[in-house]
Protein backbone atom coordinates (compact mmCIF):
# COMPACT_ATOMS: atom_id res chain seq x y z
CA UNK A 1 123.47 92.56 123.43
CA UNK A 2 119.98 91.96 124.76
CA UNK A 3 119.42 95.33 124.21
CA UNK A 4 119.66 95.51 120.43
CA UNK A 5 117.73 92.17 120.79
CA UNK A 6 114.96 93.63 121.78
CA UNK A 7 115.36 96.64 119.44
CA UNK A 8 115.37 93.85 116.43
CA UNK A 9 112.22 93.07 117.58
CA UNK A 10 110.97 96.74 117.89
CA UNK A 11 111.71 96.98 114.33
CA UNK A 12 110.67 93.60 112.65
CA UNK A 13 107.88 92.71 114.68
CA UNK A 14 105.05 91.37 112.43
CA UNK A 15 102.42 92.82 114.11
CA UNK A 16 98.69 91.53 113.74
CA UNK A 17 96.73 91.48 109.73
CA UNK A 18 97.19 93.67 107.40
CA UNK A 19 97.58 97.13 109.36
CA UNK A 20 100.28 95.65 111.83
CA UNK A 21 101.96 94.20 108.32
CA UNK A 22 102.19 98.38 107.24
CA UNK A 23 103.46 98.98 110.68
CA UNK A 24 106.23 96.56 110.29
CA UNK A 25 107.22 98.13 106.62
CA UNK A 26 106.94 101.46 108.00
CA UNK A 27 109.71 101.16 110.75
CA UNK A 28 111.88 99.21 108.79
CA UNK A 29 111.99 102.11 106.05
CA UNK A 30 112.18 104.80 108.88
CA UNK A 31 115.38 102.86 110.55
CA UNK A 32 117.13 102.17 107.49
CA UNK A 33 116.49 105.94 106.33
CA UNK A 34 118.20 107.51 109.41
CA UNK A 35 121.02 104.64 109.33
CA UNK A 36 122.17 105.35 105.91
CA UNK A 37 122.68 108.86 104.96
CA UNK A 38 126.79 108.62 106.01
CA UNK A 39 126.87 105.23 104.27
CA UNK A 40 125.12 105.81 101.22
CA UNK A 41 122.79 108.27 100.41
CA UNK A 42 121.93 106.73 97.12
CA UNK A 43 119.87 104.69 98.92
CA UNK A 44 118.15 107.01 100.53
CA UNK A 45 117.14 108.37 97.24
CA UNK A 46 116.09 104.68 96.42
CA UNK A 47 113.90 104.76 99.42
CA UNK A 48 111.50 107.45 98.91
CA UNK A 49 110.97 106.71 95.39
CA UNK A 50 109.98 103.10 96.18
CA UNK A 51 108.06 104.59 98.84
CA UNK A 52 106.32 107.02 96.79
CA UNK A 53 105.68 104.88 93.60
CA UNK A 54 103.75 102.01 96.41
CA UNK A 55 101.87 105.17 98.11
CA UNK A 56 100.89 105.83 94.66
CA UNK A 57 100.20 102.04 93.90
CA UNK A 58 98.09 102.30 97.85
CA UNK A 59 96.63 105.52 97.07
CA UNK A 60 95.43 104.41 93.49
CA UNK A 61 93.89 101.02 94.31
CA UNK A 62 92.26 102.35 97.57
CA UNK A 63 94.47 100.72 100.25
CA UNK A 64 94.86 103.99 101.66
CA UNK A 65 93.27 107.03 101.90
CA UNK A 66 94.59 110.00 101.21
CA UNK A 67 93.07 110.88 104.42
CA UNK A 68 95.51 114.67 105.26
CA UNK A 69 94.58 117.01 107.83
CA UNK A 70 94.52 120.82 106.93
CA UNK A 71 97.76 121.49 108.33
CA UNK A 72 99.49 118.73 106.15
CA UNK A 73 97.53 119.91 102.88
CA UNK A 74 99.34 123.15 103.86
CA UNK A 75 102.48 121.44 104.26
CA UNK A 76 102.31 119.73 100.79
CA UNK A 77 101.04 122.11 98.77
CA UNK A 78 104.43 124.70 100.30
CA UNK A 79 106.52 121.53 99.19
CA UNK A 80 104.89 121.32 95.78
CA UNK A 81 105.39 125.17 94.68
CA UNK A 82 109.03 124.92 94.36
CA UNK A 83 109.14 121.91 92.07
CA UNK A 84 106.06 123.36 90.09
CA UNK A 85 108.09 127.20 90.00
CA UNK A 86 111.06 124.98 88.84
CA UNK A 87 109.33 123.03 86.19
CA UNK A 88 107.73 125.65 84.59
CA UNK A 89 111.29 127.56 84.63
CA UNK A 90 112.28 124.88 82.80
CA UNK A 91 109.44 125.22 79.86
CA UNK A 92 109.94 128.60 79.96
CA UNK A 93 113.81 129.23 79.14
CA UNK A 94 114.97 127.20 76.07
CA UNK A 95 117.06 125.78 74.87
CA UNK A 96 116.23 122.75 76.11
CA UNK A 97 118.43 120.27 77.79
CA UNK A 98 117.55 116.88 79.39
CA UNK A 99 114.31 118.45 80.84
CA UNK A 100 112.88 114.66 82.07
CA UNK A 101 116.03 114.60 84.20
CA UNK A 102 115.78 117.46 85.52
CA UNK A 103 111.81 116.95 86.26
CA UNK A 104 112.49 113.80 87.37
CA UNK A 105 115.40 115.01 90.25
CA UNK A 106 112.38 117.35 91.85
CA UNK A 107 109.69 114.74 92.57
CA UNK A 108 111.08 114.16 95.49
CA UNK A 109 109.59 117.03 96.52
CA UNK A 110 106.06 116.16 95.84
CA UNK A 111 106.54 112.83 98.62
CA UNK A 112 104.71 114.09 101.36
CA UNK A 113 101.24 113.38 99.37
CA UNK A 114 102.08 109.86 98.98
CA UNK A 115 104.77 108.82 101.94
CA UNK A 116 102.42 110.83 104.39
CA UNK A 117 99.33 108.21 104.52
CA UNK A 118 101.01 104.91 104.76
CA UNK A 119 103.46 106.79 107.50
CA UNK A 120 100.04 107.30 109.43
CA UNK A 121 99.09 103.80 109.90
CA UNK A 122 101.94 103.14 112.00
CA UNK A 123 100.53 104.25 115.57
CA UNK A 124 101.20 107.67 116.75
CA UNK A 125 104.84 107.90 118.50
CA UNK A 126 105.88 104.87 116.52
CA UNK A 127 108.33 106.12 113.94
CA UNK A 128 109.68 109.58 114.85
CA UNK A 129 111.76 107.67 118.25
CA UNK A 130 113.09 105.15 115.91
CA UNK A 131 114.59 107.29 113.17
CA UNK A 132 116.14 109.31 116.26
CA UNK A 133 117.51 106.14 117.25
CA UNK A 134 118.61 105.28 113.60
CA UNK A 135 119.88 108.62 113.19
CA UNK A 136 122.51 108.08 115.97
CA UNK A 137 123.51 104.33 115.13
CA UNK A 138 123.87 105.56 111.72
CA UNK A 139 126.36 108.51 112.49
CA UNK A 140 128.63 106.02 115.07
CA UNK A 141 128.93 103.63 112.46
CA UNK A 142 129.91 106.53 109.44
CA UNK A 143 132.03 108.04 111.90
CA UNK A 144 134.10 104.58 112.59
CA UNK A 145 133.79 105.22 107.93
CA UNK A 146 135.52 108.40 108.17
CA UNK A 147 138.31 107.67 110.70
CA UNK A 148 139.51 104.79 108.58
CA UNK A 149 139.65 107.01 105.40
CA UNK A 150 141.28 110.06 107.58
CA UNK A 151 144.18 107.07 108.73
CA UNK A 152 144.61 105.57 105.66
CA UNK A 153 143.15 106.86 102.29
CA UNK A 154 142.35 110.84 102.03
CA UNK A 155 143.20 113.95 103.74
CA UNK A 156 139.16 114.66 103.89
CA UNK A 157 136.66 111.88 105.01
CA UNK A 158 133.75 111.33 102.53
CA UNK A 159 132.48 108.44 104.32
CA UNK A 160 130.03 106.70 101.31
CA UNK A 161 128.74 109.74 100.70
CA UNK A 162 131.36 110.76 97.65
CA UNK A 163 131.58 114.39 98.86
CA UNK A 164 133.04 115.83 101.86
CA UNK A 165 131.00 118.95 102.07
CA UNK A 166 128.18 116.48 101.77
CA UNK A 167 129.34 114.38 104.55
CA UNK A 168 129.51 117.46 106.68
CA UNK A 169 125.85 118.84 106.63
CA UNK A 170 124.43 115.15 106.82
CA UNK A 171 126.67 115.05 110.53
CA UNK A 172 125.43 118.24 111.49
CA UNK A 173 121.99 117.21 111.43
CA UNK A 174 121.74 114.00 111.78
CA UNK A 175 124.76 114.06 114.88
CA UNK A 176 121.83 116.96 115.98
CA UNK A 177 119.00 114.87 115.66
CA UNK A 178 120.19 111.91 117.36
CA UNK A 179 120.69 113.87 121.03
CA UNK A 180 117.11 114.50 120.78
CA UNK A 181 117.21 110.81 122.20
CA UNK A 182 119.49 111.96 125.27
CA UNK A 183 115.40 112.07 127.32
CA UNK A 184 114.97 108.34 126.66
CA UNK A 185 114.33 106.75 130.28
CA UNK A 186 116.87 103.88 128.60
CA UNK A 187 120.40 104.38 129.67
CA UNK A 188 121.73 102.51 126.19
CA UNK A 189 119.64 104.95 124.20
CA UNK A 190 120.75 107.69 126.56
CA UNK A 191 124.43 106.72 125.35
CA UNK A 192 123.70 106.25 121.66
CA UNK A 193 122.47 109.72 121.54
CA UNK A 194 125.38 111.01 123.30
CA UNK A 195 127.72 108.95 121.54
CA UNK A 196 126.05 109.40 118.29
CA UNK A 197 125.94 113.72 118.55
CA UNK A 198 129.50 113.08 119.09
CA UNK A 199 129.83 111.20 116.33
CA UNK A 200 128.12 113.55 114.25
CA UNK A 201 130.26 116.00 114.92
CA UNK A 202 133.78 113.93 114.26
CA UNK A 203 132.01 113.57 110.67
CA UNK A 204 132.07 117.63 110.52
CA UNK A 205 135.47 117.96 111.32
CA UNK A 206 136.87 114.71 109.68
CA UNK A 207 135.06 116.25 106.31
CA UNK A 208 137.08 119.50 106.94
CA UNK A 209 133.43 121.36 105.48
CA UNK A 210 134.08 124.47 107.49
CA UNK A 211 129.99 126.19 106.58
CA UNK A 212 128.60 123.20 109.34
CA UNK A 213 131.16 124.48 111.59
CA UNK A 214 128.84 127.42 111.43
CA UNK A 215 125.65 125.53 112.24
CA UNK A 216 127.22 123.92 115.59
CA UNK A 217 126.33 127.12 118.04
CA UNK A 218 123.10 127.38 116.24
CA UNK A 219 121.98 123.52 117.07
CA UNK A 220 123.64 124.05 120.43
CA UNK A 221 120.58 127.28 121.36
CA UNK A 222 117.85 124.56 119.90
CA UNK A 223 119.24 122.04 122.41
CA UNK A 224 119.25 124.30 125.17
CA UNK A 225 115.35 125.80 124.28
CA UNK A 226 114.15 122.12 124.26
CA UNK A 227 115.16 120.68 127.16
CA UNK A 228 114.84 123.28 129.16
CA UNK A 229 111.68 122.82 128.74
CA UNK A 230 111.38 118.60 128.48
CA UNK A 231 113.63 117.04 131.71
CA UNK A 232 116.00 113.97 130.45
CA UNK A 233 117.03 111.06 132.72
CA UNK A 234 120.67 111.72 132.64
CA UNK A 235 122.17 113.85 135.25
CA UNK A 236 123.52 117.32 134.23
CA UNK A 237 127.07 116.13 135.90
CA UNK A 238 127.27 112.69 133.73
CA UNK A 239 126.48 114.50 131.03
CA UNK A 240 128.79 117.39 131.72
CA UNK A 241 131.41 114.67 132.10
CA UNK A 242 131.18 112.96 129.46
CA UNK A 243 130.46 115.86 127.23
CA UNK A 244 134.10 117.07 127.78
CA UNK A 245 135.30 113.79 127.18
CA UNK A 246 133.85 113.37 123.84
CA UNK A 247 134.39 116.73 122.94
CA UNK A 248 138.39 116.42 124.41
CA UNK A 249 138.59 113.32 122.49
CA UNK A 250 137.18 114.71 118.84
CA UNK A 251 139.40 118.24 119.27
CA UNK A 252 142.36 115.47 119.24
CA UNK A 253 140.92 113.20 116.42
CA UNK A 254 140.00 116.51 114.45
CA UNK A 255 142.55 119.10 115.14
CA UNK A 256 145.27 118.85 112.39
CA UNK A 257 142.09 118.70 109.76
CA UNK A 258 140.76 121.94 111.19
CA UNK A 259 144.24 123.21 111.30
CA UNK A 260 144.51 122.52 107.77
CA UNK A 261 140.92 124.01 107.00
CA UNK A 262 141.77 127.21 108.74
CA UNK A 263 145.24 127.39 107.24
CA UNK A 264 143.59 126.57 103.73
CA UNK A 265 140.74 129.78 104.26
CA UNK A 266 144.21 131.94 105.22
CA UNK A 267 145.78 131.27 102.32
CA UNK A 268 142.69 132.09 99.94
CA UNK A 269 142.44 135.65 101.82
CA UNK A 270 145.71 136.07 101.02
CA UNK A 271 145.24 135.22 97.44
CA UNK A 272 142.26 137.08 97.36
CA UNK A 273 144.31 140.40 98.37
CA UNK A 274 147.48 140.00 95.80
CA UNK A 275 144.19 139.77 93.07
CA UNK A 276 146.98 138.00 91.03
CA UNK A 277 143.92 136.04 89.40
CA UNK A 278 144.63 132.85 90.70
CA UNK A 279 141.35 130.62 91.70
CA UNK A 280 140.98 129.54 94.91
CA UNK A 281 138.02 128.00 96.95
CA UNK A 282 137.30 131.84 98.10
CA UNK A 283 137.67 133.33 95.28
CA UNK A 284 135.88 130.68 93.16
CA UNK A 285 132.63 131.65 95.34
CA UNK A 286 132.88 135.18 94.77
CA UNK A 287 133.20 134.67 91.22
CA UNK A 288 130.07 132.81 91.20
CA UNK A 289 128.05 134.73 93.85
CA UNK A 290 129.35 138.58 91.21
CA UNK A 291 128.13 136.22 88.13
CA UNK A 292 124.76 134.59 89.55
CA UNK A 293 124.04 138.40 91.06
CA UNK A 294 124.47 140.08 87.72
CA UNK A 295 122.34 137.39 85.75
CA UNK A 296 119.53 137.93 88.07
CA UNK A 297 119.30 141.39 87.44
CA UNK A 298 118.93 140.68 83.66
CA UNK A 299 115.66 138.57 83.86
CA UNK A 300 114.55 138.82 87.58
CA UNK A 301 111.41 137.25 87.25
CA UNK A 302 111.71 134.07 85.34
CA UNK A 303 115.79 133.23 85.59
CA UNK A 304 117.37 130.77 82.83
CA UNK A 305 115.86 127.71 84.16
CA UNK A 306 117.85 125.13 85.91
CA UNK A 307 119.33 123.34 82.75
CA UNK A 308 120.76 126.64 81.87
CA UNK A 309 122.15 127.66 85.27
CA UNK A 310 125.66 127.84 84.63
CA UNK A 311 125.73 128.97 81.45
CA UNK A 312 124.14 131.97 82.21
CA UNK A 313 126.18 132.53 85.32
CA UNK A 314 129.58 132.18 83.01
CA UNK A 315 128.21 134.33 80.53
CA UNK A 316 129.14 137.31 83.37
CA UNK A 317 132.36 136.17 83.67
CA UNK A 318 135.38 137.08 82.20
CA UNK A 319 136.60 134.77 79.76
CA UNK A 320 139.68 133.42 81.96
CA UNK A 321 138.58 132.13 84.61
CA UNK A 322 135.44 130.32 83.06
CA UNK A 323 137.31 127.16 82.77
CA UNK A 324 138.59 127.51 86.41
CA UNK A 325 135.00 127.13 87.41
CA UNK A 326 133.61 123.27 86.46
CA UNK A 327 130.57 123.74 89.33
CA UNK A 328 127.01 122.78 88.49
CA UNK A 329 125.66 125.18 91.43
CA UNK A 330 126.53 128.92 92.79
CA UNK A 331 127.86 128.01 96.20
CA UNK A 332 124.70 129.20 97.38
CA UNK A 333 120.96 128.03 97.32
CA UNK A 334 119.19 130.87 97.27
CA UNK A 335 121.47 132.46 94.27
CA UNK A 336 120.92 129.20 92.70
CA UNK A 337 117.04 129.19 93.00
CA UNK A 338 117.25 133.22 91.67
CA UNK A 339 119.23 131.86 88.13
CA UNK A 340 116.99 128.47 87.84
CA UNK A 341 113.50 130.79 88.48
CA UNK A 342 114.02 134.33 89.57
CA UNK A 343 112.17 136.37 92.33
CA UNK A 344 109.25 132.91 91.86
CA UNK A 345 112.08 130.46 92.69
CA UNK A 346 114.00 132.57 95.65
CA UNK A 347 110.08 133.17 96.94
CA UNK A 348 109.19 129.50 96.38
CA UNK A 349 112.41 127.97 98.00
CA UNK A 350 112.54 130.23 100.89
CA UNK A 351 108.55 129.09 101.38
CA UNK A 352 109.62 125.26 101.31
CA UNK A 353 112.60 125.77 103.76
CA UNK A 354 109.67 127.01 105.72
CA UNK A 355 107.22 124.03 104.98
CA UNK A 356 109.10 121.93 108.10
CA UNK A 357 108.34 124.85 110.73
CA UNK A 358 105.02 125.32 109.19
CA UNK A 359 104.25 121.80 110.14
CA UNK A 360 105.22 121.56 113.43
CA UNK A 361 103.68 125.05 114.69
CA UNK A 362 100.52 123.89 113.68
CA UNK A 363 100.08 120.91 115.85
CA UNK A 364 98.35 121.44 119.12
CA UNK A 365 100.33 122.29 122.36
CA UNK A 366 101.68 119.54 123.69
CA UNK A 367 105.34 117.22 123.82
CA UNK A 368 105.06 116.03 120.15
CA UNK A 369 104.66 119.66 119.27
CA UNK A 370 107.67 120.67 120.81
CA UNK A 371 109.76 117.68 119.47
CA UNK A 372 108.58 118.45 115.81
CA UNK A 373 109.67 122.47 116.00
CA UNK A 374 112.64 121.21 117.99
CA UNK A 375 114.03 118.68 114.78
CA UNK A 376 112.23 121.25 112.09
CA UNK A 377 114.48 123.54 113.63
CA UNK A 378 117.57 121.37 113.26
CA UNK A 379 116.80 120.70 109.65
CA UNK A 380 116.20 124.18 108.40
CA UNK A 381 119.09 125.47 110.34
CA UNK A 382 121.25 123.00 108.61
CA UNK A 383 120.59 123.48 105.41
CA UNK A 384 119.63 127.47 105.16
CA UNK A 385 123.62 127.73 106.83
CA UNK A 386 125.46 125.29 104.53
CA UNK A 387 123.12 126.31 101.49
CA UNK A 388 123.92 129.85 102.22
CA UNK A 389 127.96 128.63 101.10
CA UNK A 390 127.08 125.75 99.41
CA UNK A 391 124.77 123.04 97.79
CA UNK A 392 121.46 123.37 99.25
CA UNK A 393 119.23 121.73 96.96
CA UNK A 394 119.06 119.48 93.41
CA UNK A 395 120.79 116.80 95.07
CA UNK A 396 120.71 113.18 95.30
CA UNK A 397 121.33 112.50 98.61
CA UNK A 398 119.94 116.08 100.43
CA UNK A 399 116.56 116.29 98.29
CA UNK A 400 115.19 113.26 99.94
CA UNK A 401 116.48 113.59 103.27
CA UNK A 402 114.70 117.08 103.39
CA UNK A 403 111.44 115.86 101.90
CA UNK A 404 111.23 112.67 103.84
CA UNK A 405 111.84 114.60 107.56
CA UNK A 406 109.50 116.92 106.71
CA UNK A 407 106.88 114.93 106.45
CA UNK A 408 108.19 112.50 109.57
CA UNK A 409 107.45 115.58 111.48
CA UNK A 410 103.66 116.04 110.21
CA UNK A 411 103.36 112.74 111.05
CA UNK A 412 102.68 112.89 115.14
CA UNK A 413 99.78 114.74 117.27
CA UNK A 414 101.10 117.31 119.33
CA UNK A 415 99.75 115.63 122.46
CA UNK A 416 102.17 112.38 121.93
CA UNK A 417 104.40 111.55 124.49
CA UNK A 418 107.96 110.74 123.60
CA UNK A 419 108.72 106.90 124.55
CA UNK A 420 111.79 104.96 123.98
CA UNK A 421 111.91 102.76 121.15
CA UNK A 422 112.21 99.43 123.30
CA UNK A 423 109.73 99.75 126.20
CA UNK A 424 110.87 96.84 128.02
């Protein structure tokens, strides 16, 4: 208990005047981001707008400068084409359906000019150790969420998030993000970060969402890259034994849900070869993916525009299955950006999913460097794998998340050292 104490203090210590003050606000926000994805993402979207309406306030007023290096100009400007290719999509394709809502889910994406600044007057190696922290309370605590609704209310855990495939990719990567904390020098860290990657990954196969199955081997080459070349104060035979453990322990908690998952994918191949017509979950996606493909090729350059999406993907369709398909989204991101903007939207998401690598190659050698490719390689992973079968953006919970780690990463020199987030 004196532990978390101390880490109390880490967070809510008041500092000294008015930059210590900004310090303080800064790593509450940054905790209480990586805590609450599982829980309730909704928040999270809460978050970065009241971040980004006081940077504004900051920014406008002269409390801060807008004071951006090259490299994050680059950064936000990537970010800002895909919202600006959306919104003129929008404009462009009539008719016209609740275009302020639609505007107003993409300004997330525009953050980084606003949540960047304040983020740098915390001091450098401040913030990016305590959402890693936050990340892995955050996924023990959701996975503690998910057990009690796998034991006594549904056959797939949702956690707060209201969406199983949702709770899936947000265990993926944040259960990823949080062994990044395995090289603290303190043991309970050390364990959170073990305990917390485990946890991350009961989420995945608690939610049954069988695409971030796919991104587990993926993460698992990151891991091995980075700290092969960073050492980490645990010994390769504790961690070996306890890694089996964990991983013995969450095969047992997990198996009769990815029984059930693999049994479930069976049986829609074997729907999918009587072609009897009957709609499953596979044959749903192909549907979609035949539909979204043959829109494209009827206005490849401009698309429908998002509030048209799915009526032009129907429109392909035959006329009885249409109802059989109630989805706002094609199963898969890119698809989805080609029928919101054509060849401009595929071209400006596949730039943004790039914005987070960008960042973190352009620092100077050095440990913070490494960190920053190492987590921008977690995020893209995760969401260019589950997108790829799934919702990738034009969501509540996964718009901010994206926007707000991308610019966490931007927000470190290369040269910083990692430190624990309570130092003594």
């Amino acid at each position: 208990m004196n532990y978390f104490k101390q880490l109390k203090m880490a967070v809510l210590d008041p500092g000294n005047g008015a930059g210590g003050a900004l310090d303080r606000n800064n790593r509450i926000v940054v905790f209480a981001f990586a805590i609450l994805p599982g829980l309730s993402p909704n928040f999270n979207s809460f978050i970065l707008l009241a971040s980004m309406v006081w940077g504004l306030y900051c920014l406008a007023t002269g409390r801060l400068a807008l004071n951006l290096s090259r490299s994050d100009r680059l950064v936000a400007i990537s970010m800002s084409i895909y919202p600006l290719v959306m919104i003129a999509s929008i404009f462009i394709n009539p008719p016209y359906s609740e275009e302020l809502d639609w505007i107003f889910r993409l300004l997330p994406f525009f953050s980084v000019w606003l949540i960047l600044p304040r983020m740098r007057q915390s001091p450098d190696g401040r913030l990016l150790p305590l959402f890693i922290l936050g990340a892995g309370i955050g996924m023990i605590v959701t996975f503690v969420f998910s057990l009690l609704q796998i034991m006594f209310l549904m056959s797939r855990a949702e956690a707060g998030t209201s969406n199983a495939a949702l709770l899936g990719i947000i265990g993926v990567l944040f259960g990823g993000i949080a062994l990044l904390n395995v090289q603290s020098p303190r043991s309970v860290e050390q364990r959170i970060a073990i305990l917390g990657y485990a946890a991350g990954l009961g989420c995945v196969l608690l939610s049954g969402t069988r695409s971030a199955w796919l991104v587990i081997p993926v993460h698992i080459v990151i891991f091995f890259w980075y700290f092969r070349k960073h050492s980490f104060h645990l010994s390769l035979r504790s961690l070996a034994i306890t890694g089996s453990l964990l991983l013995a322990g969450l095969i047992t908690l997990g198996s009769g849900q990815i029984l059930d998952r693999i049994e479930a994918l069976q049986g829609d191949l074997t729907t999918l070869e009587r072609s009897d017509g009957e709609i499953t979950s596979l044959s749903a996606r192909f549907a979609l993916y035949k539909g979204a493909l043959s829109a494209i090729r009827k206005d490849p350059l401009t698309g429908y525009g998002p509030q048209n999406r799915m009526t032009s993907v129907l429109a392909e369709l035959p006329d009885s299955i249409r109802p059989q398909l109630p989805f706002s989204h094609v199963h898969n991101g890119f698809l989805t950006a080609g029928i919101d903007a054509g060849v401009f939207g595929i071209a400006a998401l596949s730039l943004m999913l790039l914005t987070p690598v960008i960042g973190a190659w352009r620092k100077e050698p050095g440990p913070g460097r490494d960190l920053a490719i190492a987590l921008a390689l977690l995020l893209v992973s995760s969401y260019v794998i589950t997108g790829s079968f799934g919702i990738m953006f034009n969501q509540k919970a996964l718009d901010p998340i994206f926007a707000y780690l991308v610019a966490l990463i931007c927000v470190d020199r290369g040269s910083t050292r990692f430190a624990p987030v309570v130092r003594s």
